[in-house]
N, C-alpha and C. Protein backbone atom coordinates (compact mmCIF):
# COMPACT_ATOMS: atom_id res chain seq x y z
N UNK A 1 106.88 151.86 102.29
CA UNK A 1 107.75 151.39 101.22
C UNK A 1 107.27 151.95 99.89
N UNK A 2 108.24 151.68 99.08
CA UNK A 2 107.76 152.56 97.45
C UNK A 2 107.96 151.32 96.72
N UNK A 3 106.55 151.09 96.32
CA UNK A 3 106.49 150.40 95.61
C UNK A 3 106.82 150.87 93.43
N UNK A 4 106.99 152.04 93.60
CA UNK A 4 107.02 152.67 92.03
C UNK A 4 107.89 151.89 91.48
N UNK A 5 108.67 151.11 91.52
CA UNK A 5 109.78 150.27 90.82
C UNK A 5 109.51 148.91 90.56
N UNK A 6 108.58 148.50 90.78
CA UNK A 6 108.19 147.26 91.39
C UNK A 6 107.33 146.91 90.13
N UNK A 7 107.86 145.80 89.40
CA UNK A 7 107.13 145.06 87.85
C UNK A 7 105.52 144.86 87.89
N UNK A 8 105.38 145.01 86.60
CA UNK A 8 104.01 144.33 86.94
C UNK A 8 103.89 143.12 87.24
N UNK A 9 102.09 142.73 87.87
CA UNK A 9 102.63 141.41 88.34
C UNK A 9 103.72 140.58 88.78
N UNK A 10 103.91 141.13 90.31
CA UNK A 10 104.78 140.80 91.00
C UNK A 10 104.44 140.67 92.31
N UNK A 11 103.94 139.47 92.80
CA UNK A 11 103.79 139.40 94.45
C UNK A 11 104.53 140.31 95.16
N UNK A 12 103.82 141.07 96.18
CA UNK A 12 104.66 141.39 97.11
C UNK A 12 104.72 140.78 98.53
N UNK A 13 105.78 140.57 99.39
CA UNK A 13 105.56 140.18 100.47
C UNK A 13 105.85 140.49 101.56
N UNK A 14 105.39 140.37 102.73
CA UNK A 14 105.75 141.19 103.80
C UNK A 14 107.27 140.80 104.12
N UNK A 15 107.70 141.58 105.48
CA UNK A 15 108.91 141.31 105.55
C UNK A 15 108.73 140.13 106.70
N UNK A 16 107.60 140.03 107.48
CA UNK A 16 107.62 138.63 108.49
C UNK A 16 106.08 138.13 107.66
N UNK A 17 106.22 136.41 108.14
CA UNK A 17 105.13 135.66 107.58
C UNK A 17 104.30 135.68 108.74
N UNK A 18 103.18 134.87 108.27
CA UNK A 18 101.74 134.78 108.98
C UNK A 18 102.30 133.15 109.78
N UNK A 19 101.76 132.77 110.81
CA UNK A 19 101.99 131.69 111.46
C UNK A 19 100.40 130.93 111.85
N UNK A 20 100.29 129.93 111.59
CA UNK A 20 98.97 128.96 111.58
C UNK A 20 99.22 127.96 112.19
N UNK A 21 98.39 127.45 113.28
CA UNK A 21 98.64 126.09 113.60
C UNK A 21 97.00 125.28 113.06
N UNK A 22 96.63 124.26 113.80
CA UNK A 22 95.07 123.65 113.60
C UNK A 22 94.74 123.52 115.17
N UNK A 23 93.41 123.62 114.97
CA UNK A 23 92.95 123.73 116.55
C UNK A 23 91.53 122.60 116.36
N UNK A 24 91.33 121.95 116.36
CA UNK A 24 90.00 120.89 115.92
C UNK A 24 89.30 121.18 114.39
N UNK A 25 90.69 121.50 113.41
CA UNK A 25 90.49 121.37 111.88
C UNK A 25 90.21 122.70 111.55
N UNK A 26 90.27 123.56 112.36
CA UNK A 26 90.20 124.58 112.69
C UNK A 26 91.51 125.70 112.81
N UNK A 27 91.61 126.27 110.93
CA UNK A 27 92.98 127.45 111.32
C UNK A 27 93.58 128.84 112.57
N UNK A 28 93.76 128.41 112.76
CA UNK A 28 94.44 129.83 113.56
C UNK A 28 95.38 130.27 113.91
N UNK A 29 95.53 131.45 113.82
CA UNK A 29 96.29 132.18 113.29
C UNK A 29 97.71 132.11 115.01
N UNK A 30 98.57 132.01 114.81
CA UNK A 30 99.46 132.33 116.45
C UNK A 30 100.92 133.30 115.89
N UNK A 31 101.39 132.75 117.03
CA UNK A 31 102.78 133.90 116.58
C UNK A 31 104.41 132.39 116.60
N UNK A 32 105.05 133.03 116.20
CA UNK A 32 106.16 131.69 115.78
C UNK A 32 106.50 130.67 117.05
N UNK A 33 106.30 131.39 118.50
CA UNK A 33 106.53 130.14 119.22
C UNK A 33 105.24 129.12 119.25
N UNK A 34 104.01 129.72 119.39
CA UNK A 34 102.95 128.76 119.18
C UNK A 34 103.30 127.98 118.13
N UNK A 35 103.83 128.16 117.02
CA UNK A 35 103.77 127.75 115.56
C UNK A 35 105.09 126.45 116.46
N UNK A 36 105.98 126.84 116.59
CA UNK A 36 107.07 125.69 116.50
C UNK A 36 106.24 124.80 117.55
N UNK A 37 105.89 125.52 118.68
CA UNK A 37 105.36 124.37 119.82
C UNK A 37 104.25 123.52 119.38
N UNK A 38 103.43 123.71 118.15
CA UNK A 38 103.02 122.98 117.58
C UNK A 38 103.13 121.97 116.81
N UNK A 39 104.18 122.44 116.21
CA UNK A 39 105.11 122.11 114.92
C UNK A 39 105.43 120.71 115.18
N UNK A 40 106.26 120.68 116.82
CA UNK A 40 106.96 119.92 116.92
C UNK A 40 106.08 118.51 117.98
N UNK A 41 105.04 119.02 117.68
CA UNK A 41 104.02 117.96 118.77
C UNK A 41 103.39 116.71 117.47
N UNK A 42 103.98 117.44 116.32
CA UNK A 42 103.76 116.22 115.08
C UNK A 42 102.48 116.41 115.05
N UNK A 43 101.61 117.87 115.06
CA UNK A 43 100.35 117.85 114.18
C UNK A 43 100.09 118.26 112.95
N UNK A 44 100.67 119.01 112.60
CA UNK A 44 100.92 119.19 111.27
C UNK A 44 100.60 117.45 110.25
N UNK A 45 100.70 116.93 110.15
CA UNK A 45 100.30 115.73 109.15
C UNK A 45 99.31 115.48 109.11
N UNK A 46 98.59 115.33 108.04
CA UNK A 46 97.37 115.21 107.84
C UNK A 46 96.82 113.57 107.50
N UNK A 47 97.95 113.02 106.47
CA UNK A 47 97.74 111.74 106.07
C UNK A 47 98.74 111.72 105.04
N UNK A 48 99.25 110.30 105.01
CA UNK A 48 100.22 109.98 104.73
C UNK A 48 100.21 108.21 103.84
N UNK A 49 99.91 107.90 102.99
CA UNK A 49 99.71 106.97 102.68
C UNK A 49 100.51 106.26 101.15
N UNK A 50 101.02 104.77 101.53
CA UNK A 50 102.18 104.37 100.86
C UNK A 50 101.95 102.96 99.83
N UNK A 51 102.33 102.79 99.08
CA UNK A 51 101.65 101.79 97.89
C UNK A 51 103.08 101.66 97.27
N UNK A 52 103.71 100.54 97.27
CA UNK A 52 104.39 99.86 96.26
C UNK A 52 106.10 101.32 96.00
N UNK A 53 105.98 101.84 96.94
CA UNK A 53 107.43 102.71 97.09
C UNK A 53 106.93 104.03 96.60
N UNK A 54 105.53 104.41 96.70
CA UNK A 54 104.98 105.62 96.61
C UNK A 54 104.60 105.80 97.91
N UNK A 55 104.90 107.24 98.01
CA UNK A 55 104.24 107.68 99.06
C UNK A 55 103.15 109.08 98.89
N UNK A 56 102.51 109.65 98.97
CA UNK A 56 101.91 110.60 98.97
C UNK A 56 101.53 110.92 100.58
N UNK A 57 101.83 111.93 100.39
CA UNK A 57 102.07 113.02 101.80
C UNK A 57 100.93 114.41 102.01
N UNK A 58 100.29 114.25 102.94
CA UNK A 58 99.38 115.89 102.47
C UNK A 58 99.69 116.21 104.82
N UNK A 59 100.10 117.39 104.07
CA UNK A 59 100.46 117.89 105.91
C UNK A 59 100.11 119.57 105.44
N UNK A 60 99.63 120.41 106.97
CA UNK A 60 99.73 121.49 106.99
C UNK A 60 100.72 122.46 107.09
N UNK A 61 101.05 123.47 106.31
CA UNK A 61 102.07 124.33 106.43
C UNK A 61 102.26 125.09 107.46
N UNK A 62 100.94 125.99 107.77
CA UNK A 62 101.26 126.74 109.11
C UNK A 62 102.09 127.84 108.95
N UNK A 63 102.42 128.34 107.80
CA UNK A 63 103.58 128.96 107.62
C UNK A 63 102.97 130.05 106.13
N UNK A 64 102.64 131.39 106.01
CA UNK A 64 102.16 131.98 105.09
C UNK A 64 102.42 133.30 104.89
N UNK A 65 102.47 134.05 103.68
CA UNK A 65 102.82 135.25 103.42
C UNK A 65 100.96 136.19 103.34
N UNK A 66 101.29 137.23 103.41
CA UNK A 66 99.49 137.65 103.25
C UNK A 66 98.84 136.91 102.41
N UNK A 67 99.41 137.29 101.16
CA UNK A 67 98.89 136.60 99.57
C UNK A 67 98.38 135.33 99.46
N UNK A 68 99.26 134.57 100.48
CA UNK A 68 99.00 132.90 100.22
C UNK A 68 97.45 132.97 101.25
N UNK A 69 96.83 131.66 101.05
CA UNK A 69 96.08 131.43 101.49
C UNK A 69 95.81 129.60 101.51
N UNK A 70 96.73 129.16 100.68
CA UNK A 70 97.13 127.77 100.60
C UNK A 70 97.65 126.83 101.70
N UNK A 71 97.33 126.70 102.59
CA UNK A 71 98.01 126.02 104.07
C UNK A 71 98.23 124.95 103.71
N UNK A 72 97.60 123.91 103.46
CA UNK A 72 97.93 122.50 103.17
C UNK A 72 98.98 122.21 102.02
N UNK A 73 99.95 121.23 101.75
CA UNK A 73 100.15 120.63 100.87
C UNK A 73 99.93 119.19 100.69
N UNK A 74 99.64 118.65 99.31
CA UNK A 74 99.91 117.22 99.50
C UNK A 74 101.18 116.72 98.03
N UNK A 75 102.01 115.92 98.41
CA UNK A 75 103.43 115.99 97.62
C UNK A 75 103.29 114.22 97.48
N UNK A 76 103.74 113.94 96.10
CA UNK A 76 103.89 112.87 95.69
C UNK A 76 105.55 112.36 95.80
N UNK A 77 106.22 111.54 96.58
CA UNK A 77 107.62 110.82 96.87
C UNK A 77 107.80 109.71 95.86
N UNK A 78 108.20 109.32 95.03
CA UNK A 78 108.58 108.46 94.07
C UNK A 78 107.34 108.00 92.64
N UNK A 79 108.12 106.92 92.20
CA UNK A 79 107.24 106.79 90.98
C UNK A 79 107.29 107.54 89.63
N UNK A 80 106.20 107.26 88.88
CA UNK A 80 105.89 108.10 87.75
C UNK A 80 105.59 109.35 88.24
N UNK A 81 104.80 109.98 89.03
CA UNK A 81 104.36 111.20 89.50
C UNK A 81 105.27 111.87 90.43
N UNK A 82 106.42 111.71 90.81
CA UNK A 82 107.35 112.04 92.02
C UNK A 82 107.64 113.46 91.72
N UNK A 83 106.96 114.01 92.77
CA UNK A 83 107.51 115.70 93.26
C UNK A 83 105.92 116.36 92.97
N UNK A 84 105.05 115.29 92.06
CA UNK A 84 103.57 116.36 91.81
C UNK A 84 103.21 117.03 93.10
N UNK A 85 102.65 118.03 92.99
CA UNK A 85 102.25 118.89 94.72
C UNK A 85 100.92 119.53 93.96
N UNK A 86 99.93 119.76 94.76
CA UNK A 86 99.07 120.72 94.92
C UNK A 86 99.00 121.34 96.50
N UNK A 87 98.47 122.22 96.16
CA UNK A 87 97.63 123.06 97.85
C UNK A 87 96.89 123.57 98.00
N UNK A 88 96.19 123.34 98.87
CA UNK A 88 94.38 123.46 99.28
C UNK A 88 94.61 124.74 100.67
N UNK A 89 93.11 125.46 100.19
CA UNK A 89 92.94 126.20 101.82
C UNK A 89 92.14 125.82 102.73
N UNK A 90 91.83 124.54 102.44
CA UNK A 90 91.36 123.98 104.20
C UNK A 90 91.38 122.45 104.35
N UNK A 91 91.11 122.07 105.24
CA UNK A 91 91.37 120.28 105.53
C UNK A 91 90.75 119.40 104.44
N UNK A 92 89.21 120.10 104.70
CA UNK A 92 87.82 119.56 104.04
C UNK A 92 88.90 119.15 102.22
N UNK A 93 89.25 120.13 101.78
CA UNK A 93 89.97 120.04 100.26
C UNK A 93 90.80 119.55 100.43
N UNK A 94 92.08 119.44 101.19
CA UNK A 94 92.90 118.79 101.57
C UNK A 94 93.13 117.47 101.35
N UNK A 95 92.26 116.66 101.94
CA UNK A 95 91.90 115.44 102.68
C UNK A 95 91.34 114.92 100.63
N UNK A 96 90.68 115.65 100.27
CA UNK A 96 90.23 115.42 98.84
C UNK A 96 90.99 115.27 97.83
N UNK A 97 92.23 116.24 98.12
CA UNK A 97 93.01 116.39 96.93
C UNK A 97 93.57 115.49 97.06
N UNK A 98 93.86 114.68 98.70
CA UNK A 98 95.13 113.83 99.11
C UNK A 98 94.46 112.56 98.32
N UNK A 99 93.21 111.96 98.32
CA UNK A 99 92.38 111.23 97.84
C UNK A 99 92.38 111.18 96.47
N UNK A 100 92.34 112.38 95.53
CA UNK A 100 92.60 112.51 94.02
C UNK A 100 94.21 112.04 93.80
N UNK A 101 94.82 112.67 94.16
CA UNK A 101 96.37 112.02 94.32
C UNK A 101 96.82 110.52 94.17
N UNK A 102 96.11 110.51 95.26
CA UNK A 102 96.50 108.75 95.20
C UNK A 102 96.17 108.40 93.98
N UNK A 103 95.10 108.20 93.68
CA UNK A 103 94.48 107.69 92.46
C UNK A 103 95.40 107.83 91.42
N UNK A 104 96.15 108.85 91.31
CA UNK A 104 97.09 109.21 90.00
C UNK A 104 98.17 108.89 90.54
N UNK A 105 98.81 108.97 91.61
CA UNK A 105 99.99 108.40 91.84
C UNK A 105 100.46 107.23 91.99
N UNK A 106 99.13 106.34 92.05
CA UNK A 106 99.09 104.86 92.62
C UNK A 106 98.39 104.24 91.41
N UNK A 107 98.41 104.77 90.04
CA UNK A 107 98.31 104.04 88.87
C UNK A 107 99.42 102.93 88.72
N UNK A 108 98.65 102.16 88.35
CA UNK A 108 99.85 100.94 87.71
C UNK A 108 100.51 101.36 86.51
């Protein structure tokens, strides 16, 4: 491909993504049917925890372009904070950020 046209600073991305499932907290890498047959066995969630019509959500993506390296998200559902997101590249941060979250999302 020719990239000569192409802005500065400008991600590029492939034309197929990277596919990740977890294997004992443990990334690895598969190809899209591993990914859905995973997908759909409901491991992807990491933790999920709810306070007064908040919810904060942190699950794995599994789903990545080269560039990214961000697998996890954790997403704030209602409240003062509703829609905040960060994303972590491994459980260990994950599980932390989901923990910092709360704290700010579950302010009175």
């Amino acid at each position: 491909m020719d990239y000569s046209n192409t802005p500065p600073n400008t991600l590029l991305y492939s034309e197929k993504p990277f596919f990740y499932i977890l294997e004992d907290n443990e990334i690895v890498k598969t190809d899209v049917d591993g990914y859905v047959k995973w997908r759909e066995e409901g491991n992807h969630i990491i933790r999920v925890t709810e306070k007064n019509g908040v919810k904060v959500s942190t699950v794995f993506l599994g789903i990545a372009e080269p560039v990214e390296k961000e697998l996890f998200e954790t997403l704030v559902f209602g409240g003062k904070q509703d829609g905040l997101m960060e994303r972590s590249d491994n459980i260990e941060e994950a599980i932390k950020t989901h923990i910092h979250i709360e704290e700010v999302a579950f302010e009175d």
